[in-house]
PDB file of N, CA and C in Angstrom:
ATOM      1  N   UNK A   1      36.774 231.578  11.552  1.00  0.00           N
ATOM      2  CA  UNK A   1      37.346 232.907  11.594  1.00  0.00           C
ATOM      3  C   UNK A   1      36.879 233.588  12.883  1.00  0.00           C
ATOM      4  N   UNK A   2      37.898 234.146  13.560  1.00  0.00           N
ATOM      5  CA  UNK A   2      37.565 234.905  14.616  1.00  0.00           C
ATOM      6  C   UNK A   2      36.759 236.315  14.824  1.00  0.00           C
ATOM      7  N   UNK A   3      36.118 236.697  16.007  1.00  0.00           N
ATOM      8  CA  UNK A   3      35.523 237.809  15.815  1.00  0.00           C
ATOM      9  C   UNK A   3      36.223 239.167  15.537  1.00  0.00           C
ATOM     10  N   UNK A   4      37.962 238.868  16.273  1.00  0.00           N
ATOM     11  CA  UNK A   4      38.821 240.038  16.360  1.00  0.00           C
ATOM     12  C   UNK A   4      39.456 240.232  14.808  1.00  0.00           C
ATOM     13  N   UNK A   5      39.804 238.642  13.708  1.00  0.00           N
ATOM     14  CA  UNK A   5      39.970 238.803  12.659  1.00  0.00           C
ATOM     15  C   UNK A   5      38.797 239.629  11.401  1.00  0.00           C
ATOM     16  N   UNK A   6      37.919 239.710  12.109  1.00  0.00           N
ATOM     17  CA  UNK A   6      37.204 239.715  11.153  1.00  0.00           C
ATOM     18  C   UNK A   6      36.950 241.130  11.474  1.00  0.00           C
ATOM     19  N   UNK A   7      36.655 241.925  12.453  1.00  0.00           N
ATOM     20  CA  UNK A   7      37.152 243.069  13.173  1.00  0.00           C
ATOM     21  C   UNK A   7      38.028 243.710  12.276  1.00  0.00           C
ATOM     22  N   UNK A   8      39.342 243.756  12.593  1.00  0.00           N
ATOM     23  CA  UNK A   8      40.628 243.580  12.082  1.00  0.00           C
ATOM     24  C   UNK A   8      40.631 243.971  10.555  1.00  0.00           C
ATOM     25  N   UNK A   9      39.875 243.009   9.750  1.00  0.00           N
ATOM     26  CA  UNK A   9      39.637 243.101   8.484  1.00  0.00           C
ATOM     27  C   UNK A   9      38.824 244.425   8.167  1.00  0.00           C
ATOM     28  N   UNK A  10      37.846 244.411   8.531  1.00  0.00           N
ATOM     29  CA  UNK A  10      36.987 245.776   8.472  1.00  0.00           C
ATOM     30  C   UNK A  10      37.446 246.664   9.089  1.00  0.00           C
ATOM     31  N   UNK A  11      38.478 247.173   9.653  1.00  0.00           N
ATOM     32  CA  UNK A  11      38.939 248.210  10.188  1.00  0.00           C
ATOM     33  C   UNK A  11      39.942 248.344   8.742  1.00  0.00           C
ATOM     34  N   UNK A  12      41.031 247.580   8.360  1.00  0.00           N
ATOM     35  CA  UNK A  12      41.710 247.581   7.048  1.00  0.00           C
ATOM     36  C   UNK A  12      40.875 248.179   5.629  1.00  0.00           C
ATOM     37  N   UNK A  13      39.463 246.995   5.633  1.00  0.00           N
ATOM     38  CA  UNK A  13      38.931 247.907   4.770  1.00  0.00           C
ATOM     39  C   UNK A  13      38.147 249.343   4.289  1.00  0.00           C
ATOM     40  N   UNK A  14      38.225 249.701   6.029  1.00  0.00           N
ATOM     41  CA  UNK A  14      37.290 251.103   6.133  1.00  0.00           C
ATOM     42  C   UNK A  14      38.935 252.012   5.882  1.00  0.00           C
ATOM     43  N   UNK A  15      39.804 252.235   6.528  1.00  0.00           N
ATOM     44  CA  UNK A  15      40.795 252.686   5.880  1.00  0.00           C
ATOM     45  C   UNK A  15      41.423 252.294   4.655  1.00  0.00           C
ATOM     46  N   UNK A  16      41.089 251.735   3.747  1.00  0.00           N
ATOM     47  CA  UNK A  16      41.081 251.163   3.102  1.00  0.00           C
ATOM     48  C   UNK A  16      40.651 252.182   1.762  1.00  0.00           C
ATOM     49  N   UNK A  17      39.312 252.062   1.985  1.00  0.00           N
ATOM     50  CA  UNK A  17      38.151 252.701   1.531  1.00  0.00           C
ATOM     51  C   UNK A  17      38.447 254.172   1.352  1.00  0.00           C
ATOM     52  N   UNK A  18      39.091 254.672   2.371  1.00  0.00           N
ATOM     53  CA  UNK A  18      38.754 255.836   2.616  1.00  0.00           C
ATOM     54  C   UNK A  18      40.144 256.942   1.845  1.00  0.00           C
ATOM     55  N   UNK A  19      41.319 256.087   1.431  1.00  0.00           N
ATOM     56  CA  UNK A  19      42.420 255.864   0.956  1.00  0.00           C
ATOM     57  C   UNK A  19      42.046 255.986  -0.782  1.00  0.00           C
ATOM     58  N   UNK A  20      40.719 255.406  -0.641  1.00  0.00           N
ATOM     59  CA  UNK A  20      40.272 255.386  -2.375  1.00  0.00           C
ATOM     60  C   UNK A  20      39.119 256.287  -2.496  1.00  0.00           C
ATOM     61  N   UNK A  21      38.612 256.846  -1.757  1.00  0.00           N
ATOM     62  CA  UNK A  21      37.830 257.855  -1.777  1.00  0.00           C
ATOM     63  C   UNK A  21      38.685 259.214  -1.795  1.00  0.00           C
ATOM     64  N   UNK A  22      39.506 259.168  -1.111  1.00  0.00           N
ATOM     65  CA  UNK A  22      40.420 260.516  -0.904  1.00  0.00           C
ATOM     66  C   UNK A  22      41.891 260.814  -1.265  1.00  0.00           C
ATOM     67  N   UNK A  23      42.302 259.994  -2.090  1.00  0.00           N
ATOM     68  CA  UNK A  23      43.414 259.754  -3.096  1.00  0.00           C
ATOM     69  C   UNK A  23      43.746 260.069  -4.042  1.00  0.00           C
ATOM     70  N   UNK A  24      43.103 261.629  -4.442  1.00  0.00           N
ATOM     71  CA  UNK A  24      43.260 262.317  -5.537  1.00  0.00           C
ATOM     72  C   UNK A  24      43.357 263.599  -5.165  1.00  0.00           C
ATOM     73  N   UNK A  25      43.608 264.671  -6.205  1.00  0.00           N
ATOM     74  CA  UNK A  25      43.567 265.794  -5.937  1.00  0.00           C
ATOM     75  C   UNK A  25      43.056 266.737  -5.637  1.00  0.00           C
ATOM     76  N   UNK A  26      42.697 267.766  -4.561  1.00  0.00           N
ATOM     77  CA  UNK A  26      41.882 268.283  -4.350  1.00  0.00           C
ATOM     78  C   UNK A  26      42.026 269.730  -4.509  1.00  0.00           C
ATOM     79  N   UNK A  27      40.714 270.180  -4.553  1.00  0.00           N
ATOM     80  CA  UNK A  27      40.735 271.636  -5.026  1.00  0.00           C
ATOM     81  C   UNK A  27      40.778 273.166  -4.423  1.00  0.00           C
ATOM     82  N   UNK A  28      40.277 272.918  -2.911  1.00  0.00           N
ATOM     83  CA  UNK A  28      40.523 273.818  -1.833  1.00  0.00           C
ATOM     84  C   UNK A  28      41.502 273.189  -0.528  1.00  0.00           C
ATOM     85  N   UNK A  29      41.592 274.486   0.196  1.00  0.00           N
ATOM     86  CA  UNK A  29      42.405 274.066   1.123  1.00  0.00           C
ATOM     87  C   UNK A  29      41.984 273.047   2.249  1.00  0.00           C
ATOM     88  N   UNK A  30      40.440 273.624   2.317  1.00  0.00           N
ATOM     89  CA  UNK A  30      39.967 272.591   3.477  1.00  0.00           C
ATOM     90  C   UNK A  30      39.725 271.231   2.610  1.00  0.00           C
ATOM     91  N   UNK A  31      39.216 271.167   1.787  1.00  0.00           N
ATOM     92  CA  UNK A  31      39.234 269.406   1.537  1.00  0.00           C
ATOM     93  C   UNK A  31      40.298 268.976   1.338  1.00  0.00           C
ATOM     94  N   UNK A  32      41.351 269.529   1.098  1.00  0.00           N
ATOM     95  CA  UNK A  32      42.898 268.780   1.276  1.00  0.00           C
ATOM     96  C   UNK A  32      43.171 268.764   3.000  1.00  0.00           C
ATOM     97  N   UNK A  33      42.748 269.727   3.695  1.00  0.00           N
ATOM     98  CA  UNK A  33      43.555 269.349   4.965  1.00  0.00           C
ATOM     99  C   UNK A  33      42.459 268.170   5.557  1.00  0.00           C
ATOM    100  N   UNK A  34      41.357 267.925   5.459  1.00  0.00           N
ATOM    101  CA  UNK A  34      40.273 266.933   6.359  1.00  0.00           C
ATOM    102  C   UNK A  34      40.477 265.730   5.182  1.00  0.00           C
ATOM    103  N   UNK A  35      40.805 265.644   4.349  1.00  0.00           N
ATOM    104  CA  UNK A  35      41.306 264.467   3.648  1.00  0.00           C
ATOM    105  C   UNK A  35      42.716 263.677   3.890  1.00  0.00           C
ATOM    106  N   UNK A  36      43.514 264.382   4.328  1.00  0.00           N
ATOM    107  CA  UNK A  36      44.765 264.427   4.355  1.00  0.00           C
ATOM    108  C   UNK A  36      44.600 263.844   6.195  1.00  0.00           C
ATOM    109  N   UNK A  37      43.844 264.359   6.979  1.00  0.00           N
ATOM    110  CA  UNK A  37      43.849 264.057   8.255  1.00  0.00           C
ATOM    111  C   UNK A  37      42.820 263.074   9.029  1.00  0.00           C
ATOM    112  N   UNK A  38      41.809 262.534   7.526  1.00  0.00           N
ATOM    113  CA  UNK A  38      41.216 261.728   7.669  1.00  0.00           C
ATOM    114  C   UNK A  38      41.762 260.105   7.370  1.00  0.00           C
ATOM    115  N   UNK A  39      42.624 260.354   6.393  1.00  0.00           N
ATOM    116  CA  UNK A  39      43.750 259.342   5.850  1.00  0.00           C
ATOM    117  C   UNK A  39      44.287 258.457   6.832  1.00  0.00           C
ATOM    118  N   UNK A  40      45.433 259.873   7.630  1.00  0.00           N
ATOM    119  CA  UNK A  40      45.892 259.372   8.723  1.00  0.00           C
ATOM    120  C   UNK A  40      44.832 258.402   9.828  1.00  0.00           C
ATOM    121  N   UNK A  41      44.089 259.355  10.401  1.00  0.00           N
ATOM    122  CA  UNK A  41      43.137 258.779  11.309  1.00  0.00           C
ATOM    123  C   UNK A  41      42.702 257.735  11.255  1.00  0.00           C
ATOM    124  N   UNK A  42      42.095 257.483   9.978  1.00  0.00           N
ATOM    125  CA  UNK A  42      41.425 255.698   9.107  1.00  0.00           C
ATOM    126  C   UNK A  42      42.567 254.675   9.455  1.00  0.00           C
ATOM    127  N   UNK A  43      43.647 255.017   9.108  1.00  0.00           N
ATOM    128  CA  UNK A  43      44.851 254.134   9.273  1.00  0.00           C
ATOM    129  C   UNK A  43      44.853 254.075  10.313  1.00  0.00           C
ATOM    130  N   UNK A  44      45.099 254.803  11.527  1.00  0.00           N
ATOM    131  CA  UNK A  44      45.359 255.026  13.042  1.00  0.00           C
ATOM    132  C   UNK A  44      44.308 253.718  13.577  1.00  0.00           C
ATOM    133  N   UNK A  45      43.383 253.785  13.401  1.00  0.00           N
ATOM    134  CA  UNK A  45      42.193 252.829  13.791  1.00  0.00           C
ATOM    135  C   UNK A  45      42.437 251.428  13.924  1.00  0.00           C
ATOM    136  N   UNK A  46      43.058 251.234  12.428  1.00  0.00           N
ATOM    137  CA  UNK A  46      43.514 249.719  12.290  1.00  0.00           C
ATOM    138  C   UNK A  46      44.843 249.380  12.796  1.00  0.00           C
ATOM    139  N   UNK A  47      45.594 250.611  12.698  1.00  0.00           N
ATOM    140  CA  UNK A  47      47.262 250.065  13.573  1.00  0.00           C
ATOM    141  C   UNK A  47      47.509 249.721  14.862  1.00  0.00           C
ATOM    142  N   UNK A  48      45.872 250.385  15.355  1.00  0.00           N
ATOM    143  CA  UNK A  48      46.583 250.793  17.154  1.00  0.00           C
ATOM    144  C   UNK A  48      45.159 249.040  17.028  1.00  0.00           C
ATOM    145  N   UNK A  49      44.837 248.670  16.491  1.00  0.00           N
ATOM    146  CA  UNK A  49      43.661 247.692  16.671  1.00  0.00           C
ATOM    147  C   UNK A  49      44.950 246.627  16.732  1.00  0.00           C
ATOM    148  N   UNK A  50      45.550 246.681  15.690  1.00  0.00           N
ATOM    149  CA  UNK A  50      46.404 245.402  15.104  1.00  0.00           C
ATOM    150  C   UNK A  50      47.468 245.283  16.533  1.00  0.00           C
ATOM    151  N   UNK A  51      47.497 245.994  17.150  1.00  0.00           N
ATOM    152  CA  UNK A  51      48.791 246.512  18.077  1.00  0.00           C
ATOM    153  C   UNK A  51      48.441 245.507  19.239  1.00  0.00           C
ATOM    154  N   UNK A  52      47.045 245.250  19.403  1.00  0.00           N
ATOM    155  CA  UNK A  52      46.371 244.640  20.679  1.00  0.00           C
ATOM    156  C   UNK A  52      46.961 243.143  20.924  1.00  0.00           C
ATOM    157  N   UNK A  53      47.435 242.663  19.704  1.00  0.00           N
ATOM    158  CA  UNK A  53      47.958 241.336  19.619  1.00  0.00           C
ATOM    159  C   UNK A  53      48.851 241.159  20.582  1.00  0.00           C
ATOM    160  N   UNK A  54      49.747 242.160  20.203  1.00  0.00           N
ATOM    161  CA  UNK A  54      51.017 242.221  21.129  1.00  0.00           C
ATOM    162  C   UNK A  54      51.222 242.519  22.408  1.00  0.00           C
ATOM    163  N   UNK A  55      50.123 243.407  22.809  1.00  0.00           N
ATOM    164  CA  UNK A  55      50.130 244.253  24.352  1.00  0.00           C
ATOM    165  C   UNK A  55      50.419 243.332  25.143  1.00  0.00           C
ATOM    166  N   UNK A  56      51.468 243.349  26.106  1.00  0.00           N
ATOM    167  CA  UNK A  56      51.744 242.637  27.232  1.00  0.00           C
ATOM    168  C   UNK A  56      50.741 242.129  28.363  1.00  0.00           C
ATOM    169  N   UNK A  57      49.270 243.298  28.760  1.00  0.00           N
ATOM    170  CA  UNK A  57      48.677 242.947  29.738  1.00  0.00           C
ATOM    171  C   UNK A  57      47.502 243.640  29.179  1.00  0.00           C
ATOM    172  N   UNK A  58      46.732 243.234  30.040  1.00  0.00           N
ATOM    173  CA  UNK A  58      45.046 243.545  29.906  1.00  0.00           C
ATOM    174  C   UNK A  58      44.915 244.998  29.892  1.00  0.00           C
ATOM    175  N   UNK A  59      45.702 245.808  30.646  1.00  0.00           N
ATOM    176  CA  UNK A  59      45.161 247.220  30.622  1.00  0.00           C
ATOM    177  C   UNK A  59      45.896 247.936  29.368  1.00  0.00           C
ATOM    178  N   UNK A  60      47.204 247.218  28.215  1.00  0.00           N
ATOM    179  CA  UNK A  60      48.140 247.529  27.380  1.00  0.00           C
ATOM    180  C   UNK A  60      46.809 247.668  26.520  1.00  0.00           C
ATOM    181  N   UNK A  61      45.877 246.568  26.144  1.00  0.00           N
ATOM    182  CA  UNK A  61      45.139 246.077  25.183  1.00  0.00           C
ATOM    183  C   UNK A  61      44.240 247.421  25.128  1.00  0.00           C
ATOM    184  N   UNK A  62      43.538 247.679  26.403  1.00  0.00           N
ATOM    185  CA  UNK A  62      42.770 248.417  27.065  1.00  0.00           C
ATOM    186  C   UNK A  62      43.124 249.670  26.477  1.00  0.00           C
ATOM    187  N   UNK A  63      44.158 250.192  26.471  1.00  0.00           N
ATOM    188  CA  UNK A  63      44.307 251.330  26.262  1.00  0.00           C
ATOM    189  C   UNK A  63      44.828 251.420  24.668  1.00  0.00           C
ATOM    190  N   UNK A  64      44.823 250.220  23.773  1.00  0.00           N
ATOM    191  CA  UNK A  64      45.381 250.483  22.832  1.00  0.00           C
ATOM    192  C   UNK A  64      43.900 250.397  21.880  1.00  0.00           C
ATOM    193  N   UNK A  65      42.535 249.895  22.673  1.00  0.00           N
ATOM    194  CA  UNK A  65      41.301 249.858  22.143  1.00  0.00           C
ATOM    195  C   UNK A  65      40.467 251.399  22.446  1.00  0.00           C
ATOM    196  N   UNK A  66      41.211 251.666  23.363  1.00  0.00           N
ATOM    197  CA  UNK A  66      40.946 253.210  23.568  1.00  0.00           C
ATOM    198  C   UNK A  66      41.438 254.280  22.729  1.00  0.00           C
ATOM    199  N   UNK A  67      42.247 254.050  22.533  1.00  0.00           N
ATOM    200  CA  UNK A  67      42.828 254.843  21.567  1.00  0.00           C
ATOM    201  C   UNK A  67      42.456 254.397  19.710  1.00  0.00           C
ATOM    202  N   UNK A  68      41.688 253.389  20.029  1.00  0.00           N
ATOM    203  CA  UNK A  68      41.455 253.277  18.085  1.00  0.00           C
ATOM    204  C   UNK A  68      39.948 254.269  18.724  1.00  0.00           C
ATOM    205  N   UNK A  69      39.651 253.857  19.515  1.00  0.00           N
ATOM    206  CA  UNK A  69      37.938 254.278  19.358  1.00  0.00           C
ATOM    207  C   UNK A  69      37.950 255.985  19.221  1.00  0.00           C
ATOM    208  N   UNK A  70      39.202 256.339  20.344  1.00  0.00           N
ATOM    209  CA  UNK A  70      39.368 258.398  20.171  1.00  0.00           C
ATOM    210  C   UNK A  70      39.328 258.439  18.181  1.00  0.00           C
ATOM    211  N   UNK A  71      40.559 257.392  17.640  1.00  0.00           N
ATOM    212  CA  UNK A  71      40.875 257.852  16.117  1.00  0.00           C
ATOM    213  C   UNK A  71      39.902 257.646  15.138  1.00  0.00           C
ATOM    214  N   UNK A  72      38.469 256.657  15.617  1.00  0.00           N
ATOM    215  CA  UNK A  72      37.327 256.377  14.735  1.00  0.00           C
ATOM    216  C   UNK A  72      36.826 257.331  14.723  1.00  0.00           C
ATOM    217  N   UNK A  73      36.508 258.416  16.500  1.00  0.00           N
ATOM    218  CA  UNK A  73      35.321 259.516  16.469  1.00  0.00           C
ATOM    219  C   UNK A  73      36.125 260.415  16.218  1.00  0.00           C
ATOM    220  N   UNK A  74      37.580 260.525  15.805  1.00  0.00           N
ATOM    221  CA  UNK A  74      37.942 261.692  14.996  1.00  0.00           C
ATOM    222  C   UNK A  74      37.392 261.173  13.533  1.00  0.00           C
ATOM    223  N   UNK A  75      37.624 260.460  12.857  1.00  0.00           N
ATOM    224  CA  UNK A  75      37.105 260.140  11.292  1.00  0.00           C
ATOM    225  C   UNK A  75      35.655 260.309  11.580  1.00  0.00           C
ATOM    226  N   UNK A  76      34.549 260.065  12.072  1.00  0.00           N
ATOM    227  CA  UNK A  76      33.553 260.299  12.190  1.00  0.00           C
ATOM    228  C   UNK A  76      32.968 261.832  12.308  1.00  0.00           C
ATOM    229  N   UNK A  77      34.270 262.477  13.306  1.00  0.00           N
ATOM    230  CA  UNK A  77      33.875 264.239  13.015  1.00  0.00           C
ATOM    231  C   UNK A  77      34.213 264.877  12.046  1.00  0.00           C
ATOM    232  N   UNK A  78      35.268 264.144  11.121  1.00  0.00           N
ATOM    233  CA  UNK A  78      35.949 265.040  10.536  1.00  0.00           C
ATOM    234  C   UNK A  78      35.174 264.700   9.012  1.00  0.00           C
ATOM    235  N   UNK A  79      34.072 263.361   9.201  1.00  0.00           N
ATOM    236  CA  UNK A  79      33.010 263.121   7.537  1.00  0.00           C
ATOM    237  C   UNK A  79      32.243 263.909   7.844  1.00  0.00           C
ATOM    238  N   UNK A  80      31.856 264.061   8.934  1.00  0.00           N
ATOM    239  CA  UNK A  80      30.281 264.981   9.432  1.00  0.00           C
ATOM    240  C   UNK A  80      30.803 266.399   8.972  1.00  0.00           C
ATOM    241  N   UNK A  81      31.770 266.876   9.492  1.00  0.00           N
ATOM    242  CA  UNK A  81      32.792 268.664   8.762  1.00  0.00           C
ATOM    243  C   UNK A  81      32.247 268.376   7.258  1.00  0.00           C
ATOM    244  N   UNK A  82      33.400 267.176   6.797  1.00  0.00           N
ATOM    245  CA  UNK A  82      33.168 267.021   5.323  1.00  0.00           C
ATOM    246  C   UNK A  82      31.585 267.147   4.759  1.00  0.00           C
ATOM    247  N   UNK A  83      30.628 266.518   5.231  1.00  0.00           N
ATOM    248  CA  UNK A  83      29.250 266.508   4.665  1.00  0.00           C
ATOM    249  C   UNK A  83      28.889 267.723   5.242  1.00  0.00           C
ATOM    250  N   UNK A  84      28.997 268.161   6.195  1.00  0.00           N
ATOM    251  CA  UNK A  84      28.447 269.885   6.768  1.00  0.00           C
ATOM    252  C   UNK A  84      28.664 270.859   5.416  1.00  0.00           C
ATOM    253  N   UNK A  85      29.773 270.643   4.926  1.00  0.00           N
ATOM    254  CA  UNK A  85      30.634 272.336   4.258  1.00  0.00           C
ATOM    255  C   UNK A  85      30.742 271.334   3.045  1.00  0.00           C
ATOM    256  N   UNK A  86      30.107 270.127   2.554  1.00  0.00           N
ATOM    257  CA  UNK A  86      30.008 269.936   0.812  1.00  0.00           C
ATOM    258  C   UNK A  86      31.264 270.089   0.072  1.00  0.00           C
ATOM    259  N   UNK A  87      32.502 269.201   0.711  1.00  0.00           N
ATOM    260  CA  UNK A  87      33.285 268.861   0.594  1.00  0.00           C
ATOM    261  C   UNK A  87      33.577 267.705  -0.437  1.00  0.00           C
ATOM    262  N   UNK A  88      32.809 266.912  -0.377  1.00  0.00           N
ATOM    263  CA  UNK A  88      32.834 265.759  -1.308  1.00  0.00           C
ATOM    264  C   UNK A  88      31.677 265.059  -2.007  1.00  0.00           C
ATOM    265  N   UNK A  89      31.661 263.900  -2.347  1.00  0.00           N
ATOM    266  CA  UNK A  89      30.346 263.052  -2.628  1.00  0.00           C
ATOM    267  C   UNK A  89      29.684 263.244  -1.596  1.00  0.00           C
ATOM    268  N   UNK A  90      28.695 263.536  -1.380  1.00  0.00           N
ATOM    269  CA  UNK A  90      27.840 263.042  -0.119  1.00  0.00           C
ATOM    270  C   UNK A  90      27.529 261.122  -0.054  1.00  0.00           C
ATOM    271  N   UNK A  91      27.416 260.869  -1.018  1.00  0.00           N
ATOM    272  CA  UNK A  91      27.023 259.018  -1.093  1.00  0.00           C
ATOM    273  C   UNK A  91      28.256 258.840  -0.269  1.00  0.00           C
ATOM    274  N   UNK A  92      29.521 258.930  -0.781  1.00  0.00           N
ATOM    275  CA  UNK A  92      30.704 258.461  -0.436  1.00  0.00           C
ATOM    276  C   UNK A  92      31.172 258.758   0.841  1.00  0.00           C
ATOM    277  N   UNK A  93      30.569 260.138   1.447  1.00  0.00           N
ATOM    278  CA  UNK A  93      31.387 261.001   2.883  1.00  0.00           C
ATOM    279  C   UNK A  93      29.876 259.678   3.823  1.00  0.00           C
ATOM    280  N   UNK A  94      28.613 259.794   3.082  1.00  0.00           N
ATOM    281  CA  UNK A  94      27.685 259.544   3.853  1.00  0.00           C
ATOM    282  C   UNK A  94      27.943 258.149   4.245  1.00  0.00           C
ATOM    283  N   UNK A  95      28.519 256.767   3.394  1.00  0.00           N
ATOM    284  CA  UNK A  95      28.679 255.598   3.501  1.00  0.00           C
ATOM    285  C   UNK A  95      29.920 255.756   4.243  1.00  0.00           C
ATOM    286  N   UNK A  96      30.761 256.261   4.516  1.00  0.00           N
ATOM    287  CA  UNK A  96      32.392 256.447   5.457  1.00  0.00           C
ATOM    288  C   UNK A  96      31.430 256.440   6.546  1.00  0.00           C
ATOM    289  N   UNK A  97      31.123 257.223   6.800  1.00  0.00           N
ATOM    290  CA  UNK A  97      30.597 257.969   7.892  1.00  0.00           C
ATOM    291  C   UNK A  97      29.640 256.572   9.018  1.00  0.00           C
ATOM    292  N   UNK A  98      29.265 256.342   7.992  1.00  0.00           N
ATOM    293  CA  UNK A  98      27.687 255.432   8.657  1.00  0.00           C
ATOM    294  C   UNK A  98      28.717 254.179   9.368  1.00  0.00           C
ATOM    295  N   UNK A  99      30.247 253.586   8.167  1.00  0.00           N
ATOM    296  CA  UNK A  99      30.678 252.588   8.722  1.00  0.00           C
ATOM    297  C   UNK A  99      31.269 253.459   9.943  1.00  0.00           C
ATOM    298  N   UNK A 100      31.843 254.493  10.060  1.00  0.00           N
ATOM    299  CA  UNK A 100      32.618 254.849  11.203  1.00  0.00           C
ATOM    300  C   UNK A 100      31.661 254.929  12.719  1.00  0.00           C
ATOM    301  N   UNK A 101      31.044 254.919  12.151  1.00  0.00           N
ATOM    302  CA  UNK A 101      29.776 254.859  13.438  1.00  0.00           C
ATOM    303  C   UNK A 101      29.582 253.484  13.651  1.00  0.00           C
ATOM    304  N   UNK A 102      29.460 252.416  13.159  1.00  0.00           N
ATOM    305  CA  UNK A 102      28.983 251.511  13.695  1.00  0.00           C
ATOM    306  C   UNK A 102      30.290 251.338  14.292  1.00  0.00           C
ATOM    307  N   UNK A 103      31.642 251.026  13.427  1.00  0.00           N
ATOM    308  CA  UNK A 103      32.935 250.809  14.018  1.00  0.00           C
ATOM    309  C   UNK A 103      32.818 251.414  15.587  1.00  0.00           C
ATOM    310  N   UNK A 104      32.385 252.335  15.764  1.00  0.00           N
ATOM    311  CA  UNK A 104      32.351 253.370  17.334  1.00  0.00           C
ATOM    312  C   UNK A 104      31.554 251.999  17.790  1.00  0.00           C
ATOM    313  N   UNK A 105      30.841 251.497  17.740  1.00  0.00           N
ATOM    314  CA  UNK A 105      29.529 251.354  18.270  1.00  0.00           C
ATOM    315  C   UNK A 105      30.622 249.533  18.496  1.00  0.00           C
ATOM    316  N   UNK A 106      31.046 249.486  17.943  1.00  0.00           N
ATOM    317  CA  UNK A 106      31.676 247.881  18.234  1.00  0.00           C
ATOM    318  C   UNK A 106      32.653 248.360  19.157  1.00  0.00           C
ATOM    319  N   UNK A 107      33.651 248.863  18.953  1.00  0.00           N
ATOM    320  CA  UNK A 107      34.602 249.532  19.998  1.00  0.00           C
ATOM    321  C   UNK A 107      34.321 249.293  20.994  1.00  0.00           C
ATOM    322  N   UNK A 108      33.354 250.652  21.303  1.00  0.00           N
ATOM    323  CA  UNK A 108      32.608 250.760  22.644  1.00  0.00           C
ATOM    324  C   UNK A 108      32.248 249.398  23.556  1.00  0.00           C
ATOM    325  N   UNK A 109      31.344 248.323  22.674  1.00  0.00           N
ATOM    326  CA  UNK A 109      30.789 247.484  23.157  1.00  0.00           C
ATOM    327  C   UNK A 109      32.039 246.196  23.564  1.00  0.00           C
ATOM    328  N   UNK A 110      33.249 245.853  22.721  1.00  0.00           N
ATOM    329  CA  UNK A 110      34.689 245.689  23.286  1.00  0.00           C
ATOM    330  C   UNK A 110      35.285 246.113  24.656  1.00  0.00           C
ATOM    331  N   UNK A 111      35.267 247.436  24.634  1.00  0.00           N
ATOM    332  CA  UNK A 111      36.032 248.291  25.652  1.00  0.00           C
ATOM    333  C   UNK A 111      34.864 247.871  27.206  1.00  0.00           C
ATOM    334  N   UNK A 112      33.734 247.774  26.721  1.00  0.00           N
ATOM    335  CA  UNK A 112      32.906 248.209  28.099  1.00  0.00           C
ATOM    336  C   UNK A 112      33.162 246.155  28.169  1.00  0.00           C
ATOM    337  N   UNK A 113      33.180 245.474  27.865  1.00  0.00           N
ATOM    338  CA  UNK A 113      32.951 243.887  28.365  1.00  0.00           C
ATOM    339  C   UNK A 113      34.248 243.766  29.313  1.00  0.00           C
ATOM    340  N   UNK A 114      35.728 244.439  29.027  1.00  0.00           N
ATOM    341  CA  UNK A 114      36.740 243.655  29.355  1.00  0.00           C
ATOM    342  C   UNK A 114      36.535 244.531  30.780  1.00  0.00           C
TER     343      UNK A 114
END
């Protein structure tokens, strides 16, 4: 199994995750709108990842790894909001959170080799 499949996979299951953490109804306005825009974002991560397959050239890839890493450190600001203002589980915002950081932290280390 490859490093990008396996990548790939954990980007699916952190949106994934985050789809089953935030898939119910909520009770104020702000935890519906940072749930609702965290959703998106989680997904964003893995589409624009999956997208790299296809990119025509090195700088297509480049910029399509750039753009998951902007949509991780939006999910990463928008658990830190969530855990700031006691929005949700803390176990649950705190374990999102920790994977969205390392996810940053692989990105990064991707983006800076090529």
């Amino acid at each position: 199994m490859s490093k990008a499949y396996d990548l790939e996979e954990r980007l699916i299951s952190f949106a994934a995750d985050v789809v089953l953490v935030f898939d119910k109804p909520t009770k104020t306005y702000a935890s519906k709108y940072y749930a609702e825009q965290l959703i998106r974002s989680s997904g964003s991560v893995s589409l624009n990842f999956s997208e790299i397959a296809g990119a025509g050239t090195e700088k297509d890839k480049i910029n399509k790894l750039r753009i998951a890493l902007k949509e991780i450190k939006e999910c990463n600001n928008n658990l830190r909001i969530q855990l700031k203002a006691n929005l949700g589980n803390a176990e649950s915002l705190t374990s999102l959170q920790d994977e969205a950081e390392q996810i940053v932290r692989i990105l990064v280390a991707i983006i800076n080799k090529r």
